[in-house]
N, C-alpha and C. Protein backbone atom coordinates (compact mmCIF):
# COMPACT_ATOMS: atom_id res chain seq x y z
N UNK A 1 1.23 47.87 7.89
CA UNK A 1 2.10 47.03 7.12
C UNK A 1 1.29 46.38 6.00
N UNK A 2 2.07 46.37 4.68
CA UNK A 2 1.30 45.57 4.02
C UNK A 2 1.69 44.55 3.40
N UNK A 3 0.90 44.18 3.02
CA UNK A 3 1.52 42.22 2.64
C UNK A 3 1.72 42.16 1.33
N UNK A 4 2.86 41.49 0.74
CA UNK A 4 3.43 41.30 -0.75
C UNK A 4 2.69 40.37 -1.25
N UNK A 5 2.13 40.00 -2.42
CA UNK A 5 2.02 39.10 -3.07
C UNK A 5 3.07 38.29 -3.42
N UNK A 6 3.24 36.74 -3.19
CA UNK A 6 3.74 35.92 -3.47
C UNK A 6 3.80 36.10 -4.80
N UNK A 7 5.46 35.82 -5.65
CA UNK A 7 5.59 35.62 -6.81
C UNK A 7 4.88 34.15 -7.59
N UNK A 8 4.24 34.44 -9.02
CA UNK A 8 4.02 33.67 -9.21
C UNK A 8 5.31 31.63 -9.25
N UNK A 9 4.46 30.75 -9.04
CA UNK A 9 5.85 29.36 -9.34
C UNK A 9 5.56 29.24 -10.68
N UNK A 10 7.47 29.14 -11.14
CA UNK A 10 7.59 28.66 -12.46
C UNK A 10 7.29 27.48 -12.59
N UNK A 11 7.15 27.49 -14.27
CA UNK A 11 6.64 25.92 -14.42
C UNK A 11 8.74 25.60 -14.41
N UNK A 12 8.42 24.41 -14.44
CA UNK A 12 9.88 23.73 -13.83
C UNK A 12 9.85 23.10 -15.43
N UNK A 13 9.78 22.77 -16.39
CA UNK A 13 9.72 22.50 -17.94
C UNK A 13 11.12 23.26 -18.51
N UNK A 14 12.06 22.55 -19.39
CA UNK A 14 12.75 23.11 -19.82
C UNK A 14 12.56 24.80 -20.55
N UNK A 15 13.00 26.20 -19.89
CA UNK A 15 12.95 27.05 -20.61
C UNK A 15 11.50 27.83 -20.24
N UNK A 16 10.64 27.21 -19.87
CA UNK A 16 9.06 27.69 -19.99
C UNK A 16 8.95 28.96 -19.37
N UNK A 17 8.35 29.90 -19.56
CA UNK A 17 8.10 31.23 -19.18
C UNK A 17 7.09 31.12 -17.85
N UNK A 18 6.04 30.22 -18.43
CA UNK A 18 4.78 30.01 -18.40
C UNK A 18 4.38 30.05 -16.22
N UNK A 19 3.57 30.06 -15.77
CA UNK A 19 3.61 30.04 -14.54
C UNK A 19 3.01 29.11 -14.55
N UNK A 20 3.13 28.43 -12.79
CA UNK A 20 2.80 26.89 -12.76
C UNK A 20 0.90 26.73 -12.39
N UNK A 21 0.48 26.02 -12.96
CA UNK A 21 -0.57 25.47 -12.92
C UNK A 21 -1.13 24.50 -12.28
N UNK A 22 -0.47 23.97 -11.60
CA UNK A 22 -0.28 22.54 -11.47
C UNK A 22 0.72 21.58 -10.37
N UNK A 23 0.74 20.86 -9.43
CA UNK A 23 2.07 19.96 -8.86
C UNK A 23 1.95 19.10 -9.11
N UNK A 24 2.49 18.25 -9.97
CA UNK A 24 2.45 16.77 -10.01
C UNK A 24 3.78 15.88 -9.25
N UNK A 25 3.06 14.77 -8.97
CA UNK A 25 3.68 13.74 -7.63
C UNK A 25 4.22 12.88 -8.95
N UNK A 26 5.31 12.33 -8.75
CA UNK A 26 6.07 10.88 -9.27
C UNK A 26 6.13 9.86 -8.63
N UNK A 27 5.78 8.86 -8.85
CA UNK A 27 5.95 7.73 -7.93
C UNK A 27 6.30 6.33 -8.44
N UNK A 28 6.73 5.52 -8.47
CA UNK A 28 7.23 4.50 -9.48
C UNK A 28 6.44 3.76 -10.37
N UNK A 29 7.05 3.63 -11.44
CA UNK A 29 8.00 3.27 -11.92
C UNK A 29 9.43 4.94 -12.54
N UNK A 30 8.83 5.50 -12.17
CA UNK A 30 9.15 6.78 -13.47
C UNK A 30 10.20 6.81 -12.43
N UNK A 31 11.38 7.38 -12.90
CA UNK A 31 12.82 7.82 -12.49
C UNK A 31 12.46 9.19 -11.52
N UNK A 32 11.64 10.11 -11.77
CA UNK A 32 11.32 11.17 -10.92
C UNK A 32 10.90 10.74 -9.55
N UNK A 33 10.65 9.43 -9.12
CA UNK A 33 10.09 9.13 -8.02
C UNK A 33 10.13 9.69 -6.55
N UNK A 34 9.21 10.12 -6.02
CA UNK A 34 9.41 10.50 -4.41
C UNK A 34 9.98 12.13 -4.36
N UNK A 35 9.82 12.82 -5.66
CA UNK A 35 9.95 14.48 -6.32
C UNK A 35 8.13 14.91 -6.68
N UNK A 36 8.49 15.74 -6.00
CA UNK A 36 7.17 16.83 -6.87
C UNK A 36 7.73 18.02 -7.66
N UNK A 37 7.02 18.66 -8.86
CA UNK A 37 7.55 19.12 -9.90
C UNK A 37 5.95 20.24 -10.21
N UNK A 38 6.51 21.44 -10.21
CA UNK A 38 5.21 21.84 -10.71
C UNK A 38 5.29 22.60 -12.44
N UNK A 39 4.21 22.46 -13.03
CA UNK A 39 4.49 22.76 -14.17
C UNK A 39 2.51 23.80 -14.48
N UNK A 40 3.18 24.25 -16.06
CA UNK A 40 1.88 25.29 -16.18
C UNK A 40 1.12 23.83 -16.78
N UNK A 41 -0.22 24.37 -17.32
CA UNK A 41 -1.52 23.76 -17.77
C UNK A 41 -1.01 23.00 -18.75
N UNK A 42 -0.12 23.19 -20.01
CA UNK A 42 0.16 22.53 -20.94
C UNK A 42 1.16 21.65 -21.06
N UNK A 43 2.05 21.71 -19.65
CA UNK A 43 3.12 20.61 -19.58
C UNK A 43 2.98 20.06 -18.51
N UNK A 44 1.86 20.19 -17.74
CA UNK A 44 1.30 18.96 -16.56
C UNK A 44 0.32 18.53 -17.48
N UNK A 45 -0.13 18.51 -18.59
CA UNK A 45 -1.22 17.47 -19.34
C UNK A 45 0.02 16.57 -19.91
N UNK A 46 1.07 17.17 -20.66
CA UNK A 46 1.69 16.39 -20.82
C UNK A 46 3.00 15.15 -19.71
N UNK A 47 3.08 16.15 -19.12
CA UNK A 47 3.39 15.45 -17.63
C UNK A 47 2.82 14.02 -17.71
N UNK A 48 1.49 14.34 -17.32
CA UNK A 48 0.44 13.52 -16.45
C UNK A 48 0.00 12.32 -17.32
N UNK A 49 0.48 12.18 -18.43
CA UNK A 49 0.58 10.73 -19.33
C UNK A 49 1.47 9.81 -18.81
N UNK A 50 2.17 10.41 -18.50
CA UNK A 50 3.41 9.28 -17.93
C UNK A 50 2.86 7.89 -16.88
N UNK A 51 3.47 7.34 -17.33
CA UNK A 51 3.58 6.36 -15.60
C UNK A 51 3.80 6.86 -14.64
N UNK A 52 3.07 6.84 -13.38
CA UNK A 52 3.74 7.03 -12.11
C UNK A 52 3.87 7.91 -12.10
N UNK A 53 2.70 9.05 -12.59
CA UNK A 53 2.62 10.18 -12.53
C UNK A 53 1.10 11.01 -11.48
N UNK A 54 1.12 11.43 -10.74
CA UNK A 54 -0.12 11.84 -9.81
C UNK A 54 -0.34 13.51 -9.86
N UNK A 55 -1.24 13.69 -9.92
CA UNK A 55 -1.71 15.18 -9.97
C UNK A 55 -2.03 15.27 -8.99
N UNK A 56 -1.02 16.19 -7.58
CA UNK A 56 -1.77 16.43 -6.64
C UNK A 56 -2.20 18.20 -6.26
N UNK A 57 -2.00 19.18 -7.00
CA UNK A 57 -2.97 20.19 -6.57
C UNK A 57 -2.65 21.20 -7.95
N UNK A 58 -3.85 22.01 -7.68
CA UNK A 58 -4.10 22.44 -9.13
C UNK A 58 -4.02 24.39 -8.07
N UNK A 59 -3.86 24.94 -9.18
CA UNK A 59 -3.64 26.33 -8.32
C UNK A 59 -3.35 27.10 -9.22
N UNK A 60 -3.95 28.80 -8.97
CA UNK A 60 -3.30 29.93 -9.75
C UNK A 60 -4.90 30.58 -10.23
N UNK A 61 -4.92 31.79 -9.93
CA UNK A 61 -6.23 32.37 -11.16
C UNK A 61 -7.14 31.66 -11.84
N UNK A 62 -6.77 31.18 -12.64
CA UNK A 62 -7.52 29.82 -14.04
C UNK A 62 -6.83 28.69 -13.35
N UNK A 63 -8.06 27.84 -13.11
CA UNK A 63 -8.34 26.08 -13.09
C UNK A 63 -8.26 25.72 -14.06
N UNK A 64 -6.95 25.51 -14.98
CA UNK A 64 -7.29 24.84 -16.68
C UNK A 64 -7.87 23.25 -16.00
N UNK A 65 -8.56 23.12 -17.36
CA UNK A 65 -8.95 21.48 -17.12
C UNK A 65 -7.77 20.39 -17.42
N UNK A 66 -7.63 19.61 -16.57
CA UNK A 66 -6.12 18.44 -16.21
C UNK A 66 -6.59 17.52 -17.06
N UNK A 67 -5.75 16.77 -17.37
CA UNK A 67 -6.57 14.94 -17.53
C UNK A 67 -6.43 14.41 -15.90
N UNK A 68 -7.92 13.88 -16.11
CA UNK A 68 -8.04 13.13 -15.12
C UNK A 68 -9.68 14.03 -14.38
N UNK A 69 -9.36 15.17 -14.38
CA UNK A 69 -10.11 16.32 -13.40
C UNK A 69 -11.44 16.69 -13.93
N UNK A 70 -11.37 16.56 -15.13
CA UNK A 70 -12.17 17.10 -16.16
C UNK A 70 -14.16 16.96 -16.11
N UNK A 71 -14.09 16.06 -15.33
CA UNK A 71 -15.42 15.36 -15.38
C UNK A 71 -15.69 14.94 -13.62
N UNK A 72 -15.08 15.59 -12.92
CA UNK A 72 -15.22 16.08 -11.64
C UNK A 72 -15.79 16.91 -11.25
N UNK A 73 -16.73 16.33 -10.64
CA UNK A 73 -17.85 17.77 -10.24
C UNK A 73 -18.13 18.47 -8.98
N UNK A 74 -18.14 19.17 -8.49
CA UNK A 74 -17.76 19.82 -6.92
C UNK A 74 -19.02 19.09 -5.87
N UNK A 75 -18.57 18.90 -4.43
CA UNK A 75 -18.92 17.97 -3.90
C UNK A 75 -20.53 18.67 -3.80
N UNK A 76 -21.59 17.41 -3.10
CA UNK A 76 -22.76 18.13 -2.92
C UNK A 76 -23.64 17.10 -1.87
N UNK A 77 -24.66 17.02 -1.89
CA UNK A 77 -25.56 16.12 -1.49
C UNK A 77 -25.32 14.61 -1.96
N UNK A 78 -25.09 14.01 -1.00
CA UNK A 78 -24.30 12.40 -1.25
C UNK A 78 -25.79 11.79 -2.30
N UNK A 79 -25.47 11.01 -2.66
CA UNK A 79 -26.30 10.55 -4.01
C UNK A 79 -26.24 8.68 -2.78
N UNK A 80 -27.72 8.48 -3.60
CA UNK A 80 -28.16 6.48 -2.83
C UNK A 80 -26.78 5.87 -2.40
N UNK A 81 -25.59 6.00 -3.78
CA UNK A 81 -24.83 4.97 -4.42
C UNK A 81 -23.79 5.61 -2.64
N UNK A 82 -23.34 6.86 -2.50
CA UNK A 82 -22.39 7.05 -1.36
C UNK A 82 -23.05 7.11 -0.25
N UNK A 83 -24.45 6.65 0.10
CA UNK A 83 -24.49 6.16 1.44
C UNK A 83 -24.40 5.52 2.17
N UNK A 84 -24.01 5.10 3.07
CA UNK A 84 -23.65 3.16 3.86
C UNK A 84 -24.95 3.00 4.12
N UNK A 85 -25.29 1.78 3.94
CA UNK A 85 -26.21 1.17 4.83
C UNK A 85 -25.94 0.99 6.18
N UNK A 86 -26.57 0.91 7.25
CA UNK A 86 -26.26 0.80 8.67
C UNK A 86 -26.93 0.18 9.10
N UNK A 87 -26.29 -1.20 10.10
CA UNK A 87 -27.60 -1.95 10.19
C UNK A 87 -28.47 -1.49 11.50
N UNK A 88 -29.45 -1.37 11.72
CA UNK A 88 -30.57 -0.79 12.29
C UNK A 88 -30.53 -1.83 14.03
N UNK A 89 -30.72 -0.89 14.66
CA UNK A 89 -30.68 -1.63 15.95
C UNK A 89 -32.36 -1.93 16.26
N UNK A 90 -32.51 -2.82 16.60
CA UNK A 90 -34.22 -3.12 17.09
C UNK A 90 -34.09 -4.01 18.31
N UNK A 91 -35.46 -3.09 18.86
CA UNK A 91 -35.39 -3.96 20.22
C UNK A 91 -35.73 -5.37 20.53
């Protein structure tokens, strides 16, 4: 048996051809509230100006760069600043 590829998701943008790039979350104040909406690379940047607007997952072939994402760097070796101090037990 073999397995289909999932069709690409439309961007949800009036008319757009484009495939989705992107899900963005609404949350208040914006009238979309408590809806997710996915859109391609160029209408989740514009999306994502809004108020009460959240970018929650990015997906598809090409990672375009989001606002917000851009200067995010993939996780690695925790740096001084993300380590806790712990206080030290002594006898």
């Amino acid at each position: 048996m073999t397995t289909r590829k999932r069709p690409a998701r439309a961007c949800s943008w009036h008319d757009c051809p484009h495939p989705a790039a992107a899900t963005v979350a609404f949350e208040l104040p914006n009238l979309l509230a408590g809806r997710r909406r996915d859109y391609c690379a160029t209408h989740a940047t514009k999306v994502c100006t809004a108020r009460g607007t959240v970018l929650v997952a990015r997906f598809g072939p090409h990672q375009p760069d989001l606002p917000g994402l851009g200067s995010v760097e993939p996780a690695g070796s925790p740096t001084r600043r993300g380590v806790r101090n712990r206080k030290e037990v002594r006898p």
